[in-house]
Every structure is written in C-alpha cells, then in structure tokens.
Protein backbone atom coordinates (compact mmCIF):
# COMPACT_ATOMS: atom_id res chain seq x y z
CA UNK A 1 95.59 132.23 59.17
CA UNK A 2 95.85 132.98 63.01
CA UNK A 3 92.07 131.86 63.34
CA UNK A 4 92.66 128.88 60.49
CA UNK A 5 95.24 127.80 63.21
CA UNK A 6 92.62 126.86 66.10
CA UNK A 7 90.45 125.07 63.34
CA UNK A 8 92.64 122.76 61.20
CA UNK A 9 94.76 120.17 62.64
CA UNK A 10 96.87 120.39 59.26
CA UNK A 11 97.95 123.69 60.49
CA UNK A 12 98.35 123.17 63.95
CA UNK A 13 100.68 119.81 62.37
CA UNK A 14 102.41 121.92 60.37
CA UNK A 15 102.98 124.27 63.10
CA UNK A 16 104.63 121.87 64.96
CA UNK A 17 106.73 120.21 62.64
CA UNK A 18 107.76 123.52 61.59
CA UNK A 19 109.03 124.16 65.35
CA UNK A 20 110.89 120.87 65.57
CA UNK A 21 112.35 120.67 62.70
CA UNK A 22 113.75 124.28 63.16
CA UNK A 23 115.31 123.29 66.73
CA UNK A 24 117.07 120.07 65.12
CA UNK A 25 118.50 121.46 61.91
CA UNK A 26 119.56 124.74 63.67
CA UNK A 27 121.70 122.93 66.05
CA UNK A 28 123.59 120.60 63.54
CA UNK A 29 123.44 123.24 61.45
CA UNK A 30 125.79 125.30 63.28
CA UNK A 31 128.21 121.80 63.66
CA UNK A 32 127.83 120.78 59.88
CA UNK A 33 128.87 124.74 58.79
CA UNK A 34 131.98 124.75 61.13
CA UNK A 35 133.35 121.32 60.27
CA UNK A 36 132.58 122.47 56.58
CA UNK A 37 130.21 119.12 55.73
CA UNK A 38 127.79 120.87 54.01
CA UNK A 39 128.24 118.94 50.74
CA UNK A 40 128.76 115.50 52.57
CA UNK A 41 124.97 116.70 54.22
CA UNK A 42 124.16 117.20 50.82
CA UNK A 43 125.29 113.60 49.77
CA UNK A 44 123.70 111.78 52.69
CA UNK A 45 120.09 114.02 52.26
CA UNK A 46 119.91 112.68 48.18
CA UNK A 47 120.71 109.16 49.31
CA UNK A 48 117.85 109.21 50.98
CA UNK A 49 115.72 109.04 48.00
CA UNK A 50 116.63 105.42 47.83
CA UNK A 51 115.06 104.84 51.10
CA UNK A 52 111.87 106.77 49.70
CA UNK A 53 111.55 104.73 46.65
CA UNK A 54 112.35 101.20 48.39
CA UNK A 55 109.55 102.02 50.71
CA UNK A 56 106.87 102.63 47.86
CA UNK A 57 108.01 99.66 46.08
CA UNK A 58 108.05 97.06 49.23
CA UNK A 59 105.08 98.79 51.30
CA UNK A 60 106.12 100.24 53.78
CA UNK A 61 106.33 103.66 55.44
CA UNK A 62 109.21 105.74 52.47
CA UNK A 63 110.22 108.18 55.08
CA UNK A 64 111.59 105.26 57.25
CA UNK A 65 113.93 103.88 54.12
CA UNK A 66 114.56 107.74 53.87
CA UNK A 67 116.24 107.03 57.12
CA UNK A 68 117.47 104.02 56.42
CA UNK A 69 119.49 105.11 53.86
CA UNK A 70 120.56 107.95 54.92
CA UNK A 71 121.86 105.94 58.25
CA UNK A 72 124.00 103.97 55.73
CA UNK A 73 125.46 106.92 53.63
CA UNK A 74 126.43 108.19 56.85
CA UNK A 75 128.21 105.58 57.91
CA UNK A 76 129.67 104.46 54.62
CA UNK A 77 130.60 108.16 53.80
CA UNK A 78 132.15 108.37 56.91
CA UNK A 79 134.09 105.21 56.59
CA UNK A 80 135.47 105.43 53.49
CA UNK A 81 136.49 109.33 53.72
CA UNK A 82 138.63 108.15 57.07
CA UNK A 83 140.18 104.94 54.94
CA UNK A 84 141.56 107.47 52.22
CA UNK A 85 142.56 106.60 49.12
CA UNK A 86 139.80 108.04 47.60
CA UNK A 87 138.76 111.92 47.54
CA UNK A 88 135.82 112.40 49.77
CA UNK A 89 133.90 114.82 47.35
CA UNK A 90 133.92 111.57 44.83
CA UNK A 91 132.43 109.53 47.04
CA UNK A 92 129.74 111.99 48.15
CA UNK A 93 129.24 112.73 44.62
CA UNK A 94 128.87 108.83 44.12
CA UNK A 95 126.69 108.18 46.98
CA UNK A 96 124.46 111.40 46.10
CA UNK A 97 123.57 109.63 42.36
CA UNK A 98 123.57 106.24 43.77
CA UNK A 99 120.46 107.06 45.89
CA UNK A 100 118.72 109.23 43.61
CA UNK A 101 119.73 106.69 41.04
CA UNK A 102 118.01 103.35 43.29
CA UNK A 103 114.81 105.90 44.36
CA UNK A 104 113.97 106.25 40.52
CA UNK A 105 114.71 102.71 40.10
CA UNK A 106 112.37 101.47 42.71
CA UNK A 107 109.49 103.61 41.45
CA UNK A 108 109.64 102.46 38.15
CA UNK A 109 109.61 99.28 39.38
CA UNK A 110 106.18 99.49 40.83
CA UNK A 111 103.31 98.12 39.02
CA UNK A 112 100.73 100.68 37.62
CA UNK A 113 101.09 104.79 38.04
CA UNK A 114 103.99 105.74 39.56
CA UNK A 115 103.10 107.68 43.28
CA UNK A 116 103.35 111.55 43.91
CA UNK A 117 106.75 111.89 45.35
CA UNK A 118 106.80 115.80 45.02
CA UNK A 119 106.44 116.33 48.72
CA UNK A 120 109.04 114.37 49.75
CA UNK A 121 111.54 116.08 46.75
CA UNK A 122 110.22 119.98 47.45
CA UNK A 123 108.56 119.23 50.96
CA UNK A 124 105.18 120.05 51.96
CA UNK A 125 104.93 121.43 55.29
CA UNK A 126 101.00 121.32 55.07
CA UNK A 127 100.98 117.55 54.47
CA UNK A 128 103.00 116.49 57.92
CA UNK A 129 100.96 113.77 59.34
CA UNK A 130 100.64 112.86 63.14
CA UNK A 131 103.02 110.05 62.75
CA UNK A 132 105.73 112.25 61.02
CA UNK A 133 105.38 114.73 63.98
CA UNK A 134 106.29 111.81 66.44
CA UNK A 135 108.66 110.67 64.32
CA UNK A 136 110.05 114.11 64.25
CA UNK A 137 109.80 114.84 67.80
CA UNK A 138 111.87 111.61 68.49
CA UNK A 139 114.35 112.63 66.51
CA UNK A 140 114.84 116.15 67.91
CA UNK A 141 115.03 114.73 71.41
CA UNK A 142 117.57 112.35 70.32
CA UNK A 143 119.59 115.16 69.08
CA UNK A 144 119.11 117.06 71.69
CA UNK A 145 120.35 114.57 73.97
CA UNK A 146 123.52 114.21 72.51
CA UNK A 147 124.09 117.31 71.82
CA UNK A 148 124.31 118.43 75.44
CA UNK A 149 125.39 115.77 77.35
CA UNK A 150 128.63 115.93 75.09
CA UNK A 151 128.71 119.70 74.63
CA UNK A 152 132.11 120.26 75.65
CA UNK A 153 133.52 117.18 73.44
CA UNK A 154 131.56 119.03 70.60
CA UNK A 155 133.14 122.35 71.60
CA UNK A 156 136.56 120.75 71.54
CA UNK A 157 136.00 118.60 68.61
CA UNK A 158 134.99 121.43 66.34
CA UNK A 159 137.93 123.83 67.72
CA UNK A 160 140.85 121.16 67.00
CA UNK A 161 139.99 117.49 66.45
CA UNK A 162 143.86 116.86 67.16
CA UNK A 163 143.47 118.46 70.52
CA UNK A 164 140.54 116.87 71.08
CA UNK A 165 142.23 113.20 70.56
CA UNK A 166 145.33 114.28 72.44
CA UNK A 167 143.10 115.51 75.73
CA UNK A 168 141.16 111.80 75.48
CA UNK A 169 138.05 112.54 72.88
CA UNK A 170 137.25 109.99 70.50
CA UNK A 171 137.48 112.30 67.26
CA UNK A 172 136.55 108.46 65.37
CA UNK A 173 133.86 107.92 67.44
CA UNK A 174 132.58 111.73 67.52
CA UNK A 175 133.12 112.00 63.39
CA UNK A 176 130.47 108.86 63.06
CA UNK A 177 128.27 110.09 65.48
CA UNK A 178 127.63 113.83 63.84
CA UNK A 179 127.23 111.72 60.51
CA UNK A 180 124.80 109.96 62.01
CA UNK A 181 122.77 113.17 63.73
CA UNK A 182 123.24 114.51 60.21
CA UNK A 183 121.60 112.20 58.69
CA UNK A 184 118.10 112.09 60.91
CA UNK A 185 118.38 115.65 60.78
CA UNK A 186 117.90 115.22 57.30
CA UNK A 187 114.69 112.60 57.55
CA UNK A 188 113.74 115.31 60.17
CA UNK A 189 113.65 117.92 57.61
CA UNK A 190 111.79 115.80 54.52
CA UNK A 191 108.59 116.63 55.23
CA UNK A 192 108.94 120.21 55.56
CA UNK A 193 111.30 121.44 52.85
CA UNK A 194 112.03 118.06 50.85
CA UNK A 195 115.24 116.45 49.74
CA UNK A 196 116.14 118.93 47.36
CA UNK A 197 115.82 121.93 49.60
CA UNK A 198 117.09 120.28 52.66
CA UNK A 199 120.64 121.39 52.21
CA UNK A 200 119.45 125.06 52.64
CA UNK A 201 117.53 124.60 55.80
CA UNK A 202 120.31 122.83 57.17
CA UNK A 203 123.01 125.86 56.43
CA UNK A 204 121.34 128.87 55.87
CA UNK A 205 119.91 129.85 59.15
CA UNK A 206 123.61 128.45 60.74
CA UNK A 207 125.48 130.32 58.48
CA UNK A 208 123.56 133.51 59.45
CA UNK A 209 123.84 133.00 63.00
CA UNK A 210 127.77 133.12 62.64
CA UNK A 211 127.73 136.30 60.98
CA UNK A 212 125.62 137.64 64.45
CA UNK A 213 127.55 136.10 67.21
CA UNK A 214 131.06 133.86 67.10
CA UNK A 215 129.79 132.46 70.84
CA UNK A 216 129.30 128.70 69.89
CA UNK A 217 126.16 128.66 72.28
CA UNK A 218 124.86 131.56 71.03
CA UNK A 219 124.90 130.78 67.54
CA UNK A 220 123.44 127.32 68.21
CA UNK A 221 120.49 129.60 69.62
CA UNK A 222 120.31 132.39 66.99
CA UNK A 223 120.19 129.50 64.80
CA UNK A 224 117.47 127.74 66.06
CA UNK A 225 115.34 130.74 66.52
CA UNK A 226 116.15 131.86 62.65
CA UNK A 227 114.79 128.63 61.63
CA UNK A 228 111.53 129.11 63.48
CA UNK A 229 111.10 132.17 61.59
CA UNK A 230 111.86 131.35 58.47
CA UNK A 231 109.57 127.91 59.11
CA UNK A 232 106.77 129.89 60.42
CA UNK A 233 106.47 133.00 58.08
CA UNK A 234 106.94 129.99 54.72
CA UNK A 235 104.04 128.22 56.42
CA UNK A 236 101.93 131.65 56.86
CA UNK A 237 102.71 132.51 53.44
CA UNK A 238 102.64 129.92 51.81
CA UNK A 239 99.16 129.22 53.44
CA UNK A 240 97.87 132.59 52.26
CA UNK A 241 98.94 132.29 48.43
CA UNK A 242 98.71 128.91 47.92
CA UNK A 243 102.43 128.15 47.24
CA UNK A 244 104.82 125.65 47.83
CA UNK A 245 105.83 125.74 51.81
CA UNK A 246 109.44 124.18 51.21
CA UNK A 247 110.23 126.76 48.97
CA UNK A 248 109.07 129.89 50.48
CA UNK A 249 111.00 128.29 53.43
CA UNK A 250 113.94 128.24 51.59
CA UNK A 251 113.87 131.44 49.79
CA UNK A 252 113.37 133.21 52.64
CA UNK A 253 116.46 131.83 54.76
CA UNK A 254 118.57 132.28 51.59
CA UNK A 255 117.87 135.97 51.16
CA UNK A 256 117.96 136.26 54.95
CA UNK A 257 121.42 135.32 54.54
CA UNK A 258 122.59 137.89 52.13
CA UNK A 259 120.35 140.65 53.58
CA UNK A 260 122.89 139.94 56.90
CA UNK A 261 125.83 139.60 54.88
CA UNK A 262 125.28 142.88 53.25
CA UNK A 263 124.59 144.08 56.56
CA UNK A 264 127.35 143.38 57.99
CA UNK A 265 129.66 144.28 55.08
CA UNK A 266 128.49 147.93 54.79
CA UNK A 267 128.96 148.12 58.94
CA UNK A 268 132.89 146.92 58.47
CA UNK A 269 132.93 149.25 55.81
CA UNK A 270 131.59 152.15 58.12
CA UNK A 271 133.85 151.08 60.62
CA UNK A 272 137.05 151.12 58.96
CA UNK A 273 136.30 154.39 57.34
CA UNK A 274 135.50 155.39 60.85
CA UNK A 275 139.04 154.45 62.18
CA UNK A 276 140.89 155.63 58.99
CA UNK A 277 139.35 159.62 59.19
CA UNK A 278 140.53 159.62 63.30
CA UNK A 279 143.72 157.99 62.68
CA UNK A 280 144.30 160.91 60.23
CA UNK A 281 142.87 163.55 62.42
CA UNK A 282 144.78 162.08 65.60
C-alpha cells in the first residue's frame, strides 16, 4: 500500500481525511465523554440523515444538509433539554428517528432508482473527494480554534459548570457551542466511518485515552493520536482485503478499548495484591 500511496490520489485523499478527521473527533471526543453526551452525539449524528436525503432529493451537495441538520438538532436538542419538562433521552430518541425517519422519506421521494447511500450510513474512507477534504479541513480548524482560545472555560466548564457560572463563564452559551462543535464533528466524520459508526469514532479513542492519563491535555492528545491509528491501520487494511474502511475503523478502536481496559484491570489487580502481601509482611 506504501507505494499505492504515491500513485493514487484516492489514497493520498483518504490519507488525509483520515488525519483530520482523527484530530477533530479526538478532541470533542474527550469533551463529549466527560460531560457524558455520548447518546445526545448519537441523536444529533442520525439526524443528519435528513440532511443527506434532502440533499439527493433537491440537488444539492447531501453532506451539506448532513450539516444542516445536524446544526439544528444541536440547537433544538440543546434548547429543549435546558427548557425541561421533558426528559432529554426522549427527545434525543425523538430527534434520532425524526431524521432517519425524513432521510428515508426524501429518498423515496425521488423519481427513478433510489441513490447508493451506503457510504454515507457505513462510511467509505476510500471515496473522500477533494471537496470533502476542504470541507473537512475547515471544519477541524474551526474546532481547533475554539477549542484553544477558550481552553480554560472548557477546563472549568467540564470540572463544575456551577463554578464555572459563578467565576463569570457562560455555561448557556458554552452548552450550545459544544452542541454545535458536536455536530460538525459529526459531518466531519461521515465520510470516513458513516452515520452509523460515527458514535464509536467519536468515544472510543476518548474513552481510551482516559484510562492512560486523567491530565485533560494529555488525554485530548492521546486521543487524537489513537484516532490516527486506528484511521490509518482501517484504511491500510481495509485497502489490502478489500473491506469496508468504516468498519475496520471501528472495530479496531472498539477492541482497542477493551484490550486497555483489561489492561489496566489486571495492573490494579497486581497492584492491590502487591500492597495486601507487604501490608501483611510489614
């Protein structure tokens, strides 16, 4: 594949996307697993299937409704869950078959055979086009942008949002915001692992960077670099056995995660024997 990589622009695309997408959803990741939104991710990411079909039917580019939509779950998830009066894991749940719901809609609305629409359900990391990688890119740097130039309002925001509205943070504005990064995270991730696999992307390589470090930086780094590998050795194998990229992807950070888990469970283990036998030989 090495050699493949200097001759095919696919590769060298899907090289790239793999890269970006990996420093976006490793950084939000980290946010979305400590503020424990992994199912509202989950909501706003199936949403965007709406966006996907409406795009089909009307013409236009799908992954921009993808990100339409999943602007306004976002924002509508976020604005009825701080309302009340209704549970926010109903209206996830509602907004989840609402979009998957419209997308199916929309698509059998179109005249003749319905379109392909596997890659952007199960991703297809091969498939990224020029346009998605600028797309992508913009994104990222968006995030990015954010991300640091509020990193201690993050920091305090994720430690106590009470403190962090007592010491002059806008936990309102900061709640809408992350919704929002969540949600072109998500049209960020399409392309490579798809809609259905996005929620694994988004958490697994997070979630495995808090079992290595608790250092908030650190873990935003671990996680980034976690998702590079798991992007890169999906696309290599992937490429070699002619699989599906999103779901080598997956597989691989999901197994990652329990490999570490088990890990670090049998080194706890160890260490509390450890610290039992000298207490008793003390």
């Amino acid at each position: 594949m090495i050699k493949a990589l200097f001759e095919y622009q696919f590769l060298q695309n899907a090289l790239i996307a793999g890269i970006l997408a990996s420093i976006v959803c490793g950084i939000i990741g980290v946010i979305i697993v400590e503020k424990k939104l992994v199912m509202m991710s989950g909501g706003i990411a199936h949403t965007s299937y709406g966006g996907v079909g409406l795009g089909y039917l009307l013409g236009f580019e799908p992954i921009i409704g993808a990100f339409l939509f999943s602007i306004c779950a976002a924002l509508g998830i976020g604005y009825i869950k701080r309302k009340g009066g209704v549970q926010s894991d109903v209206v996830i749940g509602l907004f989840w078959s609402l979009g998957m719901s419209l997308g199916i809609l929309f698509i059998s609305l179109m005249p003749g055979y319905p379109p392909d629409l596997s890659s952007y359900l199960f991703g297809n990391i091969l498939a990224v086009t020029k346009s998605d990688l600028y797309l992508m890119a913009v994104i990222t740097a968006f995030v990015l942008l954010v991300i640091i130039s509020l990193y201690n309002n993050w920091k305090a925001y994720l430690f106590d949002d009470e403190f962090a509205s007592i010491i002059g943070i806008k936990t309102a504005f900061m709640e809408y915001l992350l919704l929002v990064l969540v949600a072109m995270t998500v049209v960020a991730l399409i392309r490579v692992v798809g809609i259905i696999l996005v929620l694994a992307l988004l958490t697994a390589p997070a979630a495995t960077a808090g079992i290595l470090t608790n250092n908030f930086k650190k873990r935003m780094i671990y996680s980034v670099l976690l998702g590079m590998f798991f992007c890169i050795s999906g696309l290599f194998i992937s490429y070699e056995i002619n699989i599906a990229s999103g779901a080598v992807i997956v597989i691989l950070s999901v197994v990652f995660y329990f490999l570490a888990n088990i890990v670090r469970s049998i080194i706890l283990k160890f260490k509390s024997h450890k610290i039992t036998y000298n207490s008793k030989n003390a």
